[in-house]
Protein backbone atom coordinates (compact mmCIF):
# COMPACT_ATOMS: atom_id res chain seq x y z
CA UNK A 1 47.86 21.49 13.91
CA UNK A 2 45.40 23.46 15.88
CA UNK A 3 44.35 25.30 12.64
CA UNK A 4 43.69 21.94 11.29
CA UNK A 5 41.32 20.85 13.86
CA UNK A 6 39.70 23.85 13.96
CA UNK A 7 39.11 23.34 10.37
CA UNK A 8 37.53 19.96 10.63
CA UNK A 9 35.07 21.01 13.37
CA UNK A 10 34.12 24.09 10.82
CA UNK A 11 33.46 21.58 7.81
CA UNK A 12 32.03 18.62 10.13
CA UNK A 13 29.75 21.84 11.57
CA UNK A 14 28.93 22.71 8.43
CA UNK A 15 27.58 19.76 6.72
CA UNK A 16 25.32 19.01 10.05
CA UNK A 17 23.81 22.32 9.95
CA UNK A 18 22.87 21.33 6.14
CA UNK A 19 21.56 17.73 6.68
CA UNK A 20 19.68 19.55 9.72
CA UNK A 21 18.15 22.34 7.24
CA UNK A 22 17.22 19.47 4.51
CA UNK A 23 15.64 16.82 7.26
CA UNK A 24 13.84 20.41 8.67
CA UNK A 25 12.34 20.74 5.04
CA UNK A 26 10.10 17.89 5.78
CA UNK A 27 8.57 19.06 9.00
CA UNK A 28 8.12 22.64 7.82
CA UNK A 29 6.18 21.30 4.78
CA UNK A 30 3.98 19.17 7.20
CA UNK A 31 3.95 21.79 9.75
CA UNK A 32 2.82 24.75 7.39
CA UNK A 33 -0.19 21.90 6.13
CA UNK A 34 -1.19 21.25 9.40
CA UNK A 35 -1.48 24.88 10.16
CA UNK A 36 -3.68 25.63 6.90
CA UNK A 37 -5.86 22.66 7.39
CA UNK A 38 -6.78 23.43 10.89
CA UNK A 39 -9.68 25.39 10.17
CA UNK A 40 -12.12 22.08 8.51
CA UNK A 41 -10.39 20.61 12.16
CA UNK A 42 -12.42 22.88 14.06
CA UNK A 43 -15.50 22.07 12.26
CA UNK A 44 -15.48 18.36 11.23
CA UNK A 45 -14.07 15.54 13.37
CA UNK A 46 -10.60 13.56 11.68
CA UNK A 47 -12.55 10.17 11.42
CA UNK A 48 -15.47 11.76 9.60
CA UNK A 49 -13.47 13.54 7.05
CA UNK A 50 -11.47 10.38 6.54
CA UNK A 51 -14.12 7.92 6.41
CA UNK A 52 -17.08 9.70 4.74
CA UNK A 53 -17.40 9.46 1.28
CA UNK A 54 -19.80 12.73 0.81
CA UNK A 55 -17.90 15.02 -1.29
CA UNK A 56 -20.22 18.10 -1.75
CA UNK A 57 -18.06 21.38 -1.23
CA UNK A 58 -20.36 23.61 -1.70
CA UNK A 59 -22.66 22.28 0.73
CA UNK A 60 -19.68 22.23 3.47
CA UNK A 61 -19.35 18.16 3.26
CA UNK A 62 -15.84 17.17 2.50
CA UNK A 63 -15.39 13.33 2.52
CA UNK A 64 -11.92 12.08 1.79
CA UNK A 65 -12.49 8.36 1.86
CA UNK A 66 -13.16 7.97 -1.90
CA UNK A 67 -9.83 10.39 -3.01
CA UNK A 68 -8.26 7.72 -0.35
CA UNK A 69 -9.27 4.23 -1.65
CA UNK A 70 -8.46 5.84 -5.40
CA UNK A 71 -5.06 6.64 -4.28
CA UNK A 72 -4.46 3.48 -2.62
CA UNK A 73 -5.97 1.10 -4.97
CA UNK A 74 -4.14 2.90 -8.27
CA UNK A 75 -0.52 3.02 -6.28
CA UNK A 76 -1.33 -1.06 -5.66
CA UNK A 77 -2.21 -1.85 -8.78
CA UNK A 78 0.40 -0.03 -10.75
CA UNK A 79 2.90 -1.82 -8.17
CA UNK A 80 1.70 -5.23 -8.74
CA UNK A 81 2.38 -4.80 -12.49
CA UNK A 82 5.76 -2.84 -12.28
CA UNK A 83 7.51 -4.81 -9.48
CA UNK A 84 7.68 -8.58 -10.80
CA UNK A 85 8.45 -7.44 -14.15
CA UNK A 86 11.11 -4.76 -13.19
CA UNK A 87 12.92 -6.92 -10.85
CA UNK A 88 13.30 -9.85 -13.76
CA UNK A 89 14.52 -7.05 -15.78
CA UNK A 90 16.85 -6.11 -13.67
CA UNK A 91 17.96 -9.11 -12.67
CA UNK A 92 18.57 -10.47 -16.86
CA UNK A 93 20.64 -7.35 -17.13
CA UNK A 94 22.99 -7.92 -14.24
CA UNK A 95 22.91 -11.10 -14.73
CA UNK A 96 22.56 -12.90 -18.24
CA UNK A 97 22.52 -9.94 -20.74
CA UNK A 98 25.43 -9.26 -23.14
CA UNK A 99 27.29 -5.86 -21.86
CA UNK A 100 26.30 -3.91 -25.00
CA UNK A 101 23.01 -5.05 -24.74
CA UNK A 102 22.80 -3.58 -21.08
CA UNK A 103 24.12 -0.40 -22.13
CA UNK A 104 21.97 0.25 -24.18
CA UNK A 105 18.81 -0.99 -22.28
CA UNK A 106 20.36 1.99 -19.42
CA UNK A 107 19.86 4.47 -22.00
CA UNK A 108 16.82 3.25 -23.12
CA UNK A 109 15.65 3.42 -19.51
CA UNK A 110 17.31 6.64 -18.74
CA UNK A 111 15.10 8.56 -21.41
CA UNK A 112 11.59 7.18 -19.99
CA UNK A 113 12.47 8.11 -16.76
CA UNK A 114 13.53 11.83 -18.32
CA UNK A 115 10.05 11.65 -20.00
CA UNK A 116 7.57 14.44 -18.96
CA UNK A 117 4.83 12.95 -17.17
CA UNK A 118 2.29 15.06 -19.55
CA UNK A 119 3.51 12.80 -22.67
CA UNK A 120 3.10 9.80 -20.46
CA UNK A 121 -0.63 11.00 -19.94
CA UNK A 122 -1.10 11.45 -23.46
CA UNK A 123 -0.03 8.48 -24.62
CA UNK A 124 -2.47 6.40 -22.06
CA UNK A 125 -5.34 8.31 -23.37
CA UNK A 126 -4.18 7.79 -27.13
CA UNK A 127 -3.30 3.71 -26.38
CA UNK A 128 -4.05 2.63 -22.76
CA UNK A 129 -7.65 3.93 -22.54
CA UNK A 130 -8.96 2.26 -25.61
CA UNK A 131 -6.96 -1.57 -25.06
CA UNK A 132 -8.44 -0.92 -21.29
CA UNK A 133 -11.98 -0.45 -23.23
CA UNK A 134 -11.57 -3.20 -25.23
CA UNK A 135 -10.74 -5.48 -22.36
CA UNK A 136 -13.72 -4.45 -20.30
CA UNK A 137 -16.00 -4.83 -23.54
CA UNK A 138 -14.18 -8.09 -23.92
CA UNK A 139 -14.63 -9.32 -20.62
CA UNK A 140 -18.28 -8.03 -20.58
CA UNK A 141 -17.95 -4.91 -18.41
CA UNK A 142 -18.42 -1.89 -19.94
CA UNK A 143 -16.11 1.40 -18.99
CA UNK A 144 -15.46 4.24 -20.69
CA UNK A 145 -11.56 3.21 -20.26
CA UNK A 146 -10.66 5.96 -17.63
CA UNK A 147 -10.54 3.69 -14.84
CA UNK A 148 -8.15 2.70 -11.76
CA UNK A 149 -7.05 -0.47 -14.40
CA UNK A 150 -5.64 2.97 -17.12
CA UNK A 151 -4.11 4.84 -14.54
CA UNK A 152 -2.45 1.62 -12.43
CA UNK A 153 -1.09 0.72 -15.95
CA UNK A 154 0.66 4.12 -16.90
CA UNK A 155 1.95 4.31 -13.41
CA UNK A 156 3.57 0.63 -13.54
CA UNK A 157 5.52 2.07 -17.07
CA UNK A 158 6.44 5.16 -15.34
CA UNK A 159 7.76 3.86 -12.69
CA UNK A 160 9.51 1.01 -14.15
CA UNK A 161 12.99 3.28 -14.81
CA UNK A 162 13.51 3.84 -11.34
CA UNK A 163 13.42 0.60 -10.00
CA UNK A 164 14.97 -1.21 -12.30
CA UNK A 165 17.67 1.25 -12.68
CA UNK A 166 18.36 1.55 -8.90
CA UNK A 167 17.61 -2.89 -8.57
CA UNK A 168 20.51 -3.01 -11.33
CA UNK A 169 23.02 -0.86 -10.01
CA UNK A 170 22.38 -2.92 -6.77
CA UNK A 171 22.62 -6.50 -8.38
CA UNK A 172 25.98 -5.08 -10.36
CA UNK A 173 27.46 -4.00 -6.39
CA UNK A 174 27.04 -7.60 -5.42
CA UNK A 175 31.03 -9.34 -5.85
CA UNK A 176 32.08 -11.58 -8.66
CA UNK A 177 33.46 -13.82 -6.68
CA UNK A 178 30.45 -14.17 -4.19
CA UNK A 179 28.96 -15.34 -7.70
CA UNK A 180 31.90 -17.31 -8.37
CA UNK A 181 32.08 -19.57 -5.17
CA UNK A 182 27.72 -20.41 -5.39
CA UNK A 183 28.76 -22.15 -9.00
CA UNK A 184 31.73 -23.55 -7.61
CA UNK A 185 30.24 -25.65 -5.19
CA UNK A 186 27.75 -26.71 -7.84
CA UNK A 187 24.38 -24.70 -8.11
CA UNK A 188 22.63 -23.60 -10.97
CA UNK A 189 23.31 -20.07 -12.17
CA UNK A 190 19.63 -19.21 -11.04
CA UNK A 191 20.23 -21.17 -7.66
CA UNK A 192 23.37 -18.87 -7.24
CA UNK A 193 21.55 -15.60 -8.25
CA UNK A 194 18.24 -16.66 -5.75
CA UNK A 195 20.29 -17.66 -3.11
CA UNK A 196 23.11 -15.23 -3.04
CA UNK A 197 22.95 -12.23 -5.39
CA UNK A 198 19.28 -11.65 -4.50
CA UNK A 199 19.66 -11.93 -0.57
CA UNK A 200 22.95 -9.73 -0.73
CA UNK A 201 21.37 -7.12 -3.04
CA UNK A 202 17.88 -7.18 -1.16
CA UNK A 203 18.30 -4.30 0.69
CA UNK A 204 18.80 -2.14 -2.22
CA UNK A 205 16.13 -3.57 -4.05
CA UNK A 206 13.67 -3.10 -1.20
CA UNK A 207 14.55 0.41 -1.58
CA UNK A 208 13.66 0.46 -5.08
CA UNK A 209 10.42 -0.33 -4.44
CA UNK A 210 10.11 2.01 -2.34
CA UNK A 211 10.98 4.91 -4.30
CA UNK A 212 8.87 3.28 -6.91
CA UNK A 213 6.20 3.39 -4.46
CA UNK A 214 6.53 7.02 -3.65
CA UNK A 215 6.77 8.19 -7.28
CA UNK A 216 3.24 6.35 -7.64
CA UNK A 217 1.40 7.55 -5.03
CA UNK A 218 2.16 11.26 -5.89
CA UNK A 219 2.01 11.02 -9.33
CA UNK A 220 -0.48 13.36 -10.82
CA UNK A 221 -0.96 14.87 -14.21
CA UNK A 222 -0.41 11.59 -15.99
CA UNK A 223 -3.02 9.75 -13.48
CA UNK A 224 -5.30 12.95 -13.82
CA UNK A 225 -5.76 12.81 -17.45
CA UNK A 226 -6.77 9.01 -17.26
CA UNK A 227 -8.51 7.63 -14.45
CA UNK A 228 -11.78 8.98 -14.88
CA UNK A 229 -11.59 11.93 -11.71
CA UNK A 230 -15.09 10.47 -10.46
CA UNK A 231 -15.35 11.29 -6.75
CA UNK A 232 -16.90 8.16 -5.78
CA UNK A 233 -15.61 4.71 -4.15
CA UNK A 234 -14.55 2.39 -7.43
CA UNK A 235 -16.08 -1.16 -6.90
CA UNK A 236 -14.01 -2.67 -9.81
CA UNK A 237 -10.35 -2.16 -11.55
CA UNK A 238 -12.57 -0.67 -14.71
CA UNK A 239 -14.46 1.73 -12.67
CA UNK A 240 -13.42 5.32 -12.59
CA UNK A 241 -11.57 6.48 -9.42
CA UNK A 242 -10.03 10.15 -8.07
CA UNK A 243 -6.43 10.02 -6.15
CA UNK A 244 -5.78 13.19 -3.83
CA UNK A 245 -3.31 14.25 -6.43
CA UNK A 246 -5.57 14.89 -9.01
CA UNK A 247 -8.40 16.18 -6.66
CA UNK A 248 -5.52 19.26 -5.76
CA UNK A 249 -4.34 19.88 -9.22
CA UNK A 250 -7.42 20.08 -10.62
CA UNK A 251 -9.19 22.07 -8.13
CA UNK A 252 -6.56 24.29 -5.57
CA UNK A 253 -6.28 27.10 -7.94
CA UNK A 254 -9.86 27.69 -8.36
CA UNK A 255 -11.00 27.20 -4.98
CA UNK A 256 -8.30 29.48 -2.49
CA UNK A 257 -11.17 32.34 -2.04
CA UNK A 258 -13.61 29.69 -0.64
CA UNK A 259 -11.82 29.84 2.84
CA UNK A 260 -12.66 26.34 3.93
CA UNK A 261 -12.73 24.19 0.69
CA UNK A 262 -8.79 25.54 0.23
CA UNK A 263 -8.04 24.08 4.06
CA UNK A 264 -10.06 20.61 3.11
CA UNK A 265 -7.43 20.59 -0.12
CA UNK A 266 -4.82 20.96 1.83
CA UNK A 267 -5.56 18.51 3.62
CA UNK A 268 -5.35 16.39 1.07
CA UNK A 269 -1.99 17.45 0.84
CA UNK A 270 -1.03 16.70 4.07
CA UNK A 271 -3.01 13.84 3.86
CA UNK A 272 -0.75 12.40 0.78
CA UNK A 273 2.88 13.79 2.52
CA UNK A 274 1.74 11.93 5.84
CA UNK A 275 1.04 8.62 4.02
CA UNK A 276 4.41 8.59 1.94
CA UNK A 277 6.73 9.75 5.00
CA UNK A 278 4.93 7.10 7.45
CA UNK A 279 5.71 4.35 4.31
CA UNK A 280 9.18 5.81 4.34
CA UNK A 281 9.77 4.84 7.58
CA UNK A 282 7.81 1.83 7.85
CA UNK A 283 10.30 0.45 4.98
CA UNK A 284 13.32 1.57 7.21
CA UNK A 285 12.61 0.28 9.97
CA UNK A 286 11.82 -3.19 8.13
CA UNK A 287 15.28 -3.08 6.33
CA UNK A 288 17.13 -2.44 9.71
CA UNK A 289 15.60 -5.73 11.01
CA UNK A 290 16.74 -7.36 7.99
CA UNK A 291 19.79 -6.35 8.52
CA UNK A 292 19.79 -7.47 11.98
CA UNK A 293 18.67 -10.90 11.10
């Protein structure tokens, strides 16, 4: 019996000592960041390095604000176009598909998201770029087709498998016969599936976005090879834009003998770990109030 115990408190030990070394992973990655930025700290003020948008390395300026706004405004609009669309996918899967039919939409799914992000990039510059050069030529605005519109658009496909994989697996949890009594009393089938599957699955699906959300925003070879990498502030969806991904894969390896141009990059790193962790737990703590309510 005692040898039992002792056992348990051994395992239970041992599996806190290895969430404690995977949640440490996190603040060692921010910490070591920190630490390597800190020189451009010392010699330009937080707000100024945020908010400028004078990027000029070589003359010691080092303006983040357009990487920023590039970042943001590619993760939105790649979001805007994958979430309504995934979430009706999901949901005609779960809900109205034929099972063979869903079976093989999850395989179809499984192999984009098992998809190298290079071939994703490829195939935007070979197709996206010239439809998004059409359009703007169409709607009498003329781009080049490397533009926020290019990049938001490969990002929505790429990061359609994960949330409509995760939103279906979700849906499917919800019971049959939570499904069954909503008909029963007389609604619709979409009146049961609004009012009951959706609200039972939503925190799962919330979380789908979420992961969507953080696959966007650090996406970067495919977004590198098509929106442009113009360090400037993009005025329109067909103007050319620079997220802080592609501003550290295209330049960190060059740059790590010019002492304070490799801290300004990694702040950009930090930068892009500080902005997904603080969404993180912005999206927690908004799915333990819904759970509350």
């Amino acid at each position: 019996m005692v040898w039992r115990r002792t056992k348990d408190r051994i395992v239970g030990n041992s599996m806190l000592l290895a969430v404690a070394f995977a949640n440490s992973i996190v603040f060692a990655m921010a910490l070591g960041l920190f630490v390597k930025s800190w020189p451009i700290f010392l010699k330009k003020s937080i707000p100024h390095l945020l908010l400028s948008s004078s990027w000029h390395p070589m003359k010691g300026e080092f303006g983040f604000y357009p990487f920023i706004v590039g970042t943001v405004e590619v993760t939105a609009i790649a979001m805007i176009l994958a979430v309504p669309v995934c979430l009706l996918s999901a949901i005609y899967l779960s809900e109205y598909a034929h099972h063979r039919f869903r079976e093989f939409s999850r395989v179809v799914v499984d192999i984009m998201a098992a998809i190298p992000s290079v071939i994703y990039g490829l195939w935007g510059v070979i197709v996206v770029v010239p439809f998004v050069r059409a359009l703007g030529k169409a709607l009498e605005t003329p781009t080049t087709g490397y533009s926020l519109l290019a990049g938001g658009i490969i990002l929505a496909i790429m990061v359609s498998p994960i949330i409509i994989s995760v939103s279906l697996e979700v849906l499917r949890t919800v019971p049959v016969h939570a499904r069954e009594t909503a008909l029963a009393l007389g609604t619709t089938k979409w009146e049961a599936i609004k009012h009951v599957v959706l609200r039972s699955a939503l925190h799962g699906i919330f979380s789908a976005i979420v992961l969507g959300f953080a696959r966007a925003f650090g996406e970067t070879i495919a977004v590198l090879m098509i929106v442009g990498n113009v360090p400037k502030v993009p005025t329109s969806i067909f103007d050319p834009a620079y997220p802080l991904p592609a501003l550290l894969a295209n330049n960190y390896g060059e740059m790590m003998s010019i002492p304070l141009y490799s801290s300004a990059l990694l702040l950009s790193a930090l930068i892009l770990l500080f902005v997904v962790s603080a969404f993180n737990v912005t999206a927690h703590l908004t799915l333990m109030r819904i759970e509350k309510r």
